[in-house]
N, C-alpha and C. Protein backbone atom coordinates (compact mmCIF):
# COMPACT_ATOMS: atom_id res chain seq x y z
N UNK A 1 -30.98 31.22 -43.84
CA UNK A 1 -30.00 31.91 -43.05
C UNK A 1 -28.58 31.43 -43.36
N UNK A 2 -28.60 30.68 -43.76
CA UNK A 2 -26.75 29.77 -44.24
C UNK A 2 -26.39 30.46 -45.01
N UNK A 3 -27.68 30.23 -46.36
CA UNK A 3 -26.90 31.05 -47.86
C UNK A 3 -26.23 32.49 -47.09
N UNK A 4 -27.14 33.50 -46.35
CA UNK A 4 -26.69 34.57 -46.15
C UNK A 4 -25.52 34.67 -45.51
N UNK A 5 -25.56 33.26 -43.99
CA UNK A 5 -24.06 33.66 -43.24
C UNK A 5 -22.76 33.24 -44.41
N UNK A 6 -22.62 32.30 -45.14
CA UNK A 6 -21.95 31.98 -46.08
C UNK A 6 -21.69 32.86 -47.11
N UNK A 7 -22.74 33.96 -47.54
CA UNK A 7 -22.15 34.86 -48.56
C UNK A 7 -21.30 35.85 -47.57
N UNK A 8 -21.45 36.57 -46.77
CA UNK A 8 -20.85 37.37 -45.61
C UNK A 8 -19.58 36.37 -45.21
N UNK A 9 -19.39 35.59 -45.14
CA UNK A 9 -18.48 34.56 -45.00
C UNK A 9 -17.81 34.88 -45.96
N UNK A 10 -18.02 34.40 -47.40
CA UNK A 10 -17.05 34.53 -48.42
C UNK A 10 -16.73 36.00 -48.59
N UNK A 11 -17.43 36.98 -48.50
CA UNK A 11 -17.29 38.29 -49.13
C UNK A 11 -15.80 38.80 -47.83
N UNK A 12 -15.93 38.28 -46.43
CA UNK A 12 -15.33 38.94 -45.53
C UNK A 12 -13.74 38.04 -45.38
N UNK A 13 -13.29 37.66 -46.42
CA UNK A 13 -12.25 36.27 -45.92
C UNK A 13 -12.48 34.93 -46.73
N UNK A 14 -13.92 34.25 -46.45
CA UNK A 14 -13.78 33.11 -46.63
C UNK A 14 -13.35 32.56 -48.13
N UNK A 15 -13.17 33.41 -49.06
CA UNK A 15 -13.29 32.91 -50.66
C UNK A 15 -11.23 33.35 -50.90
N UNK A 16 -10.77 34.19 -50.05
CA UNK A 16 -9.42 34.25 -49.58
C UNK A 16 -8.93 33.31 -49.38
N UNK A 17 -9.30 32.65 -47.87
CA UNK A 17 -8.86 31.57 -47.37
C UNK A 17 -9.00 30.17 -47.78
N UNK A 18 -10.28 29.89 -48.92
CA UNK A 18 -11.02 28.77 -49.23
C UNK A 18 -9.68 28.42 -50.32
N UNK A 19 -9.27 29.45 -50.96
CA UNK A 19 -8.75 29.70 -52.33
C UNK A 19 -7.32 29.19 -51.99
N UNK A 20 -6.83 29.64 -50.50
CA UNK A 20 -5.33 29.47 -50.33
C UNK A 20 -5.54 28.13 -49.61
N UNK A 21 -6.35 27.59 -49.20
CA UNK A 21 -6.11 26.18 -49.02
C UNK A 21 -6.24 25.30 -50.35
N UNK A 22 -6.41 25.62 -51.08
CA UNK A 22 -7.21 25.03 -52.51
C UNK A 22 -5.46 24.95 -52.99
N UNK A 23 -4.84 26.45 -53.45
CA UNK A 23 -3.79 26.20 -54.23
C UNK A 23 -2.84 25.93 -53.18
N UNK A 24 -2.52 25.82 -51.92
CA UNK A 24 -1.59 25.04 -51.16
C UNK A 24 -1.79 23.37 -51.31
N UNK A 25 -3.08 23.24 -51.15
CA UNK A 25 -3.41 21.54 -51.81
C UNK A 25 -2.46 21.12 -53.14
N UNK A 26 -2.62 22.36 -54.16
CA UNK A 26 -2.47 21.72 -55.10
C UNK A 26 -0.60 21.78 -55.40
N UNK A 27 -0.05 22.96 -54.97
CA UNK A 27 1.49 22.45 -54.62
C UNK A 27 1.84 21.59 -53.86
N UNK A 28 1.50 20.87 -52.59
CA UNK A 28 1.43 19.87 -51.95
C UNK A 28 1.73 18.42 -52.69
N UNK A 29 0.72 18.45 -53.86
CA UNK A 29 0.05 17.74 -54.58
C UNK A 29 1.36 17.03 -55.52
N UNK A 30 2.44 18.50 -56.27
CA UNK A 30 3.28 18.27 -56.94
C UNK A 30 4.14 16.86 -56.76
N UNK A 31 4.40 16.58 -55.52
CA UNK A 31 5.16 15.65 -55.25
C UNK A 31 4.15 14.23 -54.48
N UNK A 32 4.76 12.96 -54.93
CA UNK A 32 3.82 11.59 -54.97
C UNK A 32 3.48 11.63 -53.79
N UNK A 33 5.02 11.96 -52.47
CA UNK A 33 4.31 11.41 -51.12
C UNK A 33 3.09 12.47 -50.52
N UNK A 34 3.28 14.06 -51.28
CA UNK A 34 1.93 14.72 -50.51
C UNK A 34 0.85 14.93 -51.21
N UNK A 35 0.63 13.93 -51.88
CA UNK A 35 -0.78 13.48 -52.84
C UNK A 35 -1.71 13.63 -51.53
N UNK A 36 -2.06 12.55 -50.75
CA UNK A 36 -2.64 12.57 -49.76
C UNK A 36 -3.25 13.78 -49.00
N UNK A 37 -2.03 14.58 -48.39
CA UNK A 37 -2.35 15.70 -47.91
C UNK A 37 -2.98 16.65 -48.74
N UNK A 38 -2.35 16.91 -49.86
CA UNK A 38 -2.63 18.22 -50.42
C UNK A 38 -4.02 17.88 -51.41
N UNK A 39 -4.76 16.62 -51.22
CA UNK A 39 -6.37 16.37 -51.14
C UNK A 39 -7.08 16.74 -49.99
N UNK A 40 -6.37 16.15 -48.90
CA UNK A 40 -6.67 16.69 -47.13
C UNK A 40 -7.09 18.19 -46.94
N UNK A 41 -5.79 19.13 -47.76
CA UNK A 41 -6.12 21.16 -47.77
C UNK A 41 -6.91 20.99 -49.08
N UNK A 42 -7.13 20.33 -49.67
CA UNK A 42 -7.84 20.92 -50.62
C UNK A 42 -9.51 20.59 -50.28
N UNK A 43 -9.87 19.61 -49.51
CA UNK A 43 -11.10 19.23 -48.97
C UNK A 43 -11.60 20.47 -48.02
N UNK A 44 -10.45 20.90 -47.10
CA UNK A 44 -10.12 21.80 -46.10
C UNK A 44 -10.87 23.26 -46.77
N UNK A 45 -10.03 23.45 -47.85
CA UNK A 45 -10.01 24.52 -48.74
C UNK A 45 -11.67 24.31 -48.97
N UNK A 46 -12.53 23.28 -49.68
CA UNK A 46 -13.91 23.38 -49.90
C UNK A 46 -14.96 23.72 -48.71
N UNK A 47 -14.43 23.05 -47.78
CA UNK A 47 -15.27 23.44 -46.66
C UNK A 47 -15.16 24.72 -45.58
N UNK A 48 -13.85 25.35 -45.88
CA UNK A 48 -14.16 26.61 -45.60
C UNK A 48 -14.39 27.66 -46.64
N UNK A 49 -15.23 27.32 -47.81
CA UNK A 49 -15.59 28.35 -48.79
C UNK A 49 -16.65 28.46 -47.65
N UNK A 50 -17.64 27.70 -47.92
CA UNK A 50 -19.40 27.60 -46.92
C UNK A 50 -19.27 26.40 -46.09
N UNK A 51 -19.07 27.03 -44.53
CA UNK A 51 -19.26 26.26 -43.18
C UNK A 51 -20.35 26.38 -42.92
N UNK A 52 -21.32 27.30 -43.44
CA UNK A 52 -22.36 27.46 -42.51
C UNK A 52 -23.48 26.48 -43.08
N UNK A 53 -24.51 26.11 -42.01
CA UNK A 53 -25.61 24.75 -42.60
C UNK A 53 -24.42 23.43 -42.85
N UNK A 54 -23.43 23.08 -42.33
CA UNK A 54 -22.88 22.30 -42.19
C UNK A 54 -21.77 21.75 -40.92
N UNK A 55 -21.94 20.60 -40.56
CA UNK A 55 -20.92 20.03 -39.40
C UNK A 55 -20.03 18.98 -39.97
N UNK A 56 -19.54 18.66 -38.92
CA UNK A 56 -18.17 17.90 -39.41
C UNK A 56 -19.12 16.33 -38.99
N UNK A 57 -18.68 15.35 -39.96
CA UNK A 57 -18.86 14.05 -39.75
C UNK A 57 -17.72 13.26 -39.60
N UNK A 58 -17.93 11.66 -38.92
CA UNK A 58 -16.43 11.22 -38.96
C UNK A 58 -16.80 10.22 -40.19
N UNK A 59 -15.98 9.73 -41.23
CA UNK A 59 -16.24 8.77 -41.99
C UNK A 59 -16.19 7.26 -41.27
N UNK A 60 -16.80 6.50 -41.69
CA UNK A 60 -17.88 5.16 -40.89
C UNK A 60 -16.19 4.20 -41.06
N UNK A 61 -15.34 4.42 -41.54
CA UNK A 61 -13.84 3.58 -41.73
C UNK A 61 -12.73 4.37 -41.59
N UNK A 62 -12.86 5.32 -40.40
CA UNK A 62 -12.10 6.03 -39.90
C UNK A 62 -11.12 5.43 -38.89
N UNK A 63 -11.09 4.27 -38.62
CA UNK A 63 -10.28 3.61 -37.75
C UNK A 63 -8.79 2.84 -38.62
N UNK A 64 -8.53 3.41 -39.35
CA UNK A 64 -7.61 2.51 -40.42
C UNK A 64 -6.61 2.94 -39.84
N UNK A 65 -4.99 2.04 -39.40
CA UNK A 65 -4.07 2.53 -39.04
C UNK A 65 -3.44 3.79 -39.78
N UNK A 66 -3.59 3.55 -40.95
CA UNK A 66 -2.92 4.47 -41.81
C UNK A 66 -3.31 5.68 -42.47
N UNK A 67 -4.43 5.92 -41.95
CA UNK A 67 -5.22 7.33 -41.15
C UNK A 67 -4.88 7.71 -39.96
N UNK A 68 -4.34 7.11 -38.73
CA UNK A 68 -4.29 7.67 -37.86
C UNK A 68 -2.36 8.20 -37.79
N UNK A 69 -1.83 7.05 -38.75
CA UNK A 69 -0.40 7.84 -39.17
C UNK A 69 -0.67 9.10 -40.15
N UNK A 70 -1.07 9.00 -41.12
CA UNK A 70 -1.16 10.44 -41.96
C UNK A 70 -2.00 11.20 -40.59
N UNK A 71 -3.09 11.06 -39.79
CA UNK A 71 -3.19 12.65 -39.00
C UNK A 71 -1.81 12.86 -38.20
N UNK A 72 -1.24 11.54 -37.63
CA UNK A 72 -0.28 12.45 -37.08
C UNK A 72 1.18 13.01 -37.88
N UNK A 73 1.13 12.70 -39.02
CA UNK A 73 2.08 13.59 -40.04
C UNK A 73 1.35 14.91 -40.15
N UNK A 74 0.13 14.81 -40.31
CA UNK A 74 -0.60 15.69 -40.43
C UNK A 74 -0.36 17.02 -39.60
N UNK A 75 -0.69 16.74 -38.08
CA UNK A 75 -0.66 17.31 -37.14
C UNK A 75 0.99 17.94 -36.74
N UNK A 76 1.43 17.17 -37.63
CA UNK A 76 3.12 17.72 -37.20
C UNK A 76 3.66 18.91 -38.21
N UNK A 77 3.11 18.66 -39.67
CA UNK A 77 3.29 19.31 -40.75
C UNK A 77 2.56 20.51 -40.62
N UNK A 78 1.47 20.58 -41.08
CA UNK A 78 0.10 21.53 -40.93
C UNK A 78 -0.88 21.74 -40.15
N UNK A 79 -1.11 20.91 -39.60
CA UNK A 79 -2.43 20.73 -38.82
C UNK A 79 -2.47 22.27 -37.43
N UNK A 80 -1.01 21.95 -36.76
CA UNK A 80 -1.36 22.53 -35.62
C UNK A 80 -1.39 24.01 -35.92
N UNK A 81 -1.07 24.59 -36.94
CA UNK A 81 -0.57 26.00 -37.33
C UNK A 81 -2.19 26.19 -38.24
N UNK A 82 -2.75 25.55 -38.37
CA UNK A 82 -4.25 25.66 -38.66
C UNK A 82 -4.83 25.39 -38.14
N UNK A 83 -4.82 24.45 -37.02
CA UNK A 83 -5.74 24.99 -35.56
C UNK A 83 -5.64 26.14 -35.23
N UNK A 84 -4.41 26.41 -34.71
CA UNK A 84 -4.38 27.88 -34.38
C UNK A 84 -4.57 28.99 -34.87
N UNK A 85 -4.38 28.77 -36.32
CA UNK A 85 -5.01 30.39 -36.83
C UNK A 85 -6.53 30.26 -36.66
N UNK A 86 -7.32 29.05 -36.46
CA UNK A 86 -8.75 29.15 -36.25
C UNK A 86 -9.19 29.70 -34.77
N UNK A 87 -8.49 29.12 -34.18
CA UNK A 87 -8.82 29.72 -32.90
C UNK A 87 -8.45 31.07 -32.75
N UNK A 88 -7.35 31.73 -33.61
CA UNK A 88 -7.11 32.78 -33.13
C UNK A 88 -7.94 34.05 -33.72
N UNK A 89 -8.24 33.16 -34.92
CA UNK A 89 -9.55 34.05 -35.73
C UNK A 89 -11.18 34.41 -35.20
N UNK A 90 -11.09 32.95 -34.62
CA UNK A 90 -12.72 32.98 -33.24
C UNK A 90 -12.62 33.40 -32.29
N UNK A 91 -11.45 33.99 -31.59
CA UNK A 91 -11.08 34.79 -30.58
C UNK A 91 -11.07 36.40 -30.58
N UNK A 92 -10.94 36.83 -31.77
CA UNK A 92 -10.88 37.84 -32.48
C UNK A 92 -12.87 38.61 -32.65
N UNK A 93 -12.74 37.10 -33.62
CA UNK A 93 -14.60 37.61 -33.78
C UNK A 93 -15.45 37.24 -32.64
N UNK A 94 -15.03 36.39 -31.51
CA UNK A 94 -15.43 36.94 -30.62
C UNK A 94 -15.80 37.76 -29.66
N UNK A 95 -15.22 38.78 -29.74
CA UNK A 95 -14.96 40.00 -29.31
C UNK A 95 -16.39 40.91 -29.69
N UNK A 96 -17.07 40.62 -30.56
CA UNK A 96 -17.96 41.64 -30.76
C UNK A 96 -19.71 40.46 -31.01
N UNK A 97 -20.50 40.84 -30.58
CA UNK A 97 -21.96 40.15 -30.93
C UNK A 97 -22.04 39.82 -32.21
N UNK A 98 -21.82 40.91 -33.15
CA UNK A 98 -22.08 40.40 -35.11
C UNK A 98 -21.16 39.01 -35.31
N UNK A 99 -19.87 39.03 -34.89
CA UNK A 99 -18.98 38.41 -34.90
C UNK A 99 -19.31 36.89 -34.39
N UNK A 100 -19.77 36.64 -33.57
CA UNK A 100 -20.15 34.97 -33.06
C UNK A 100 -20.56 34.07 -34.00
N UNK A 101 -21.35 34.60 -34.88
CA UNK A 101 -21.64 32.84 -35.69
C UNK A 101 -20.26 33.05 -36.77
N UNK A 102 -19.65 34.06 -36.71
CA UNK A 102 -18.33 33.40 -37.76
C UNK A 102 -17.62 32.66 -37.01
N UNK A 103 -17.11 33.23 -35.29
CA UNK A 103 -16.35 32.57 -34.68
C UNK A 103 -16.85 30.88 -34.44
N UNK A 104 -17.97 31.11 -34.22
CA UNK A 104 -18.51 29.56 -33.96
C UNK A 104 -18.25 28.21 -35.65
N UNK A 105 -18.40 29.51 -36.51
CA UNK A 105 -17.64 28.67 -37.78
C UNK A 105 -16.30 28.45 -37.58
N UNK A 106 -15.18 29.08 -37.55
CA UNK A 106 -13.85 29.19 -36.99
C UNK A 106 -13.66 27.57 -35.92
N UNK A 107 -14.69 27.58 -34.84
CA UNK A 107 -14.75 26.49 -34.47
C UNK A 107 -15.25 25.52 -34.64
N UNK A 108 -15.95 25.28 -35.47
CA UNK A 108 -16.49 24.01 -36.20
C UNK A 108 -15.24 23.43 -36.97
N UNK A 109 -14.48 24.15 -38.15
CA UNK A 109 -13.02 24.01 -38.49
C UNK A 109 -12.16 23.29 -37.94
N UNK A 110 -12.03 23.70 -36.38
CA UNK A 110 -10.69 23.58 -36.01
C UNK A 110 -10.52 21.87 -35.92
N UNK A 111 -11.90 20.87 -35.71
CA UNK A 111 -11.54 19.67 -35.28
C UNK A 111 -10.70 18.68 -37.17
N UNK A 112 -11.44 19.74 -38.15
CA UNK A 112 -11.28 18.96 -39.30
C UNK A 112 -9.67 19.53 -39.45
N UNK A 113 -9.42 20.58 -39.52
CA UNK A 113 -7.96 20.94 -39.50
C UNK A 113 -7.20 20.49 -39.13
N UNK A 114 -7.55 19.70 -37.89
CA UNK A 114 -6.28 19.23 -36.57
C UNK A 114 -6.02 18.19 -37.59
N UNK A 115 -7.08 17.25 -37.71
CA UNK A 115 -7.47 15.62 -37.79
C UNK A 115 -8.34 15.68 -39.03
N UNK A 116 -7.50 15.84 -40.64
CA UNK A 116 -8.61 15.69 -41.62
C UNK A 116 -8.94 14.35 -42.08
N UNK A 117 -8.10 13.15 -41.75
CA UNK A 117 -8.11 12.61 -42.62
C UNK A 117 -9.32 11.38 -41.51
N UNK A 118 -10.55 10.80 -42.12
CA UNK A 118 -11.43 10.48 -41.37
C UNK A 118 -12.74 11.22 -41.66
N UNK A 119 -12.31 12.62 -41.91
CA UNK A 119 -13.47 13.39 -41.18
C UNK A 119 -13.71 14.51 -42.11
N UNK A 120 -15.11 14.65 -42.33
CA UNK A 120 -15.10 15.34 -43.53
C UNK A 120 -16.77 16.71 -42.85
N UNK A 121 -16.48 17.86 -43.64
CA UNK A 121 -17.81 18.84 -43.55
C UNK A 121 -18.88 18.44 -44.53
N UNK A 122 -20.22 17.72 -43.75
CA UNK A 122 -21.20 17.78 -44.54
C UNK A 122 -22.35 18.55 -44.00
């Protein structure tokens, strides 16, 4: 059932969106200080090709100060404007029965979006 919600996934958006987090990573990337981040959208970018058959984990050395400064650069830069298009996308496909397990993907997203760095989709 994954392979299928995941191809319907990519065919409807997700290979769009997977793609524009991928090459926003990689302009990010251009410059030394958003090395970091623009690995952060580009991780982002892999895990919303195929959400489905997968959850978010926290990594076991997620407590490092300097993880919890890059999320909150994070959260100031990108993060919150990609929460919100997730929610506003699961709000949307909420609206109809077919629509729920994308939205419930939409929300699986939103915690790695806010807060990537730590926390990864396996």
């Amino acid at each position: 059932m994954s392979l299928l919600g995941n191809i319907i996934w990519l065919i409807f958006g997700g290979l769009i969106v997977g793609l524009g987090y991928i090459l926003g990573g990689l302009v990010i990337c251009l410059t030394i200080i958003g090395i970091p981040f623009g690995l952060q959208a580009m991780k982002l970018g892999v895990a919303t090709l195929t959400p489905f058959g997968k959850e978010v984990v926290e990594e076991p050395d997620s407590e490092s100060p300097l993880r919890l400064l890059f999320n909150i650069i994070w959260i100031f830069l990108f993060g919150w404007e990609i929460t919100v298009a997730h929610l506003l996308a699961a709000l949307i496909l909420a609206i109809t029965i077919v629509g729920l397990p994308f939205a419930k993907q939409h929300l699986k997203l939103m915690p790695l979006s806010l807060l990537p760095f730590g926390r990864d989709l396996r």
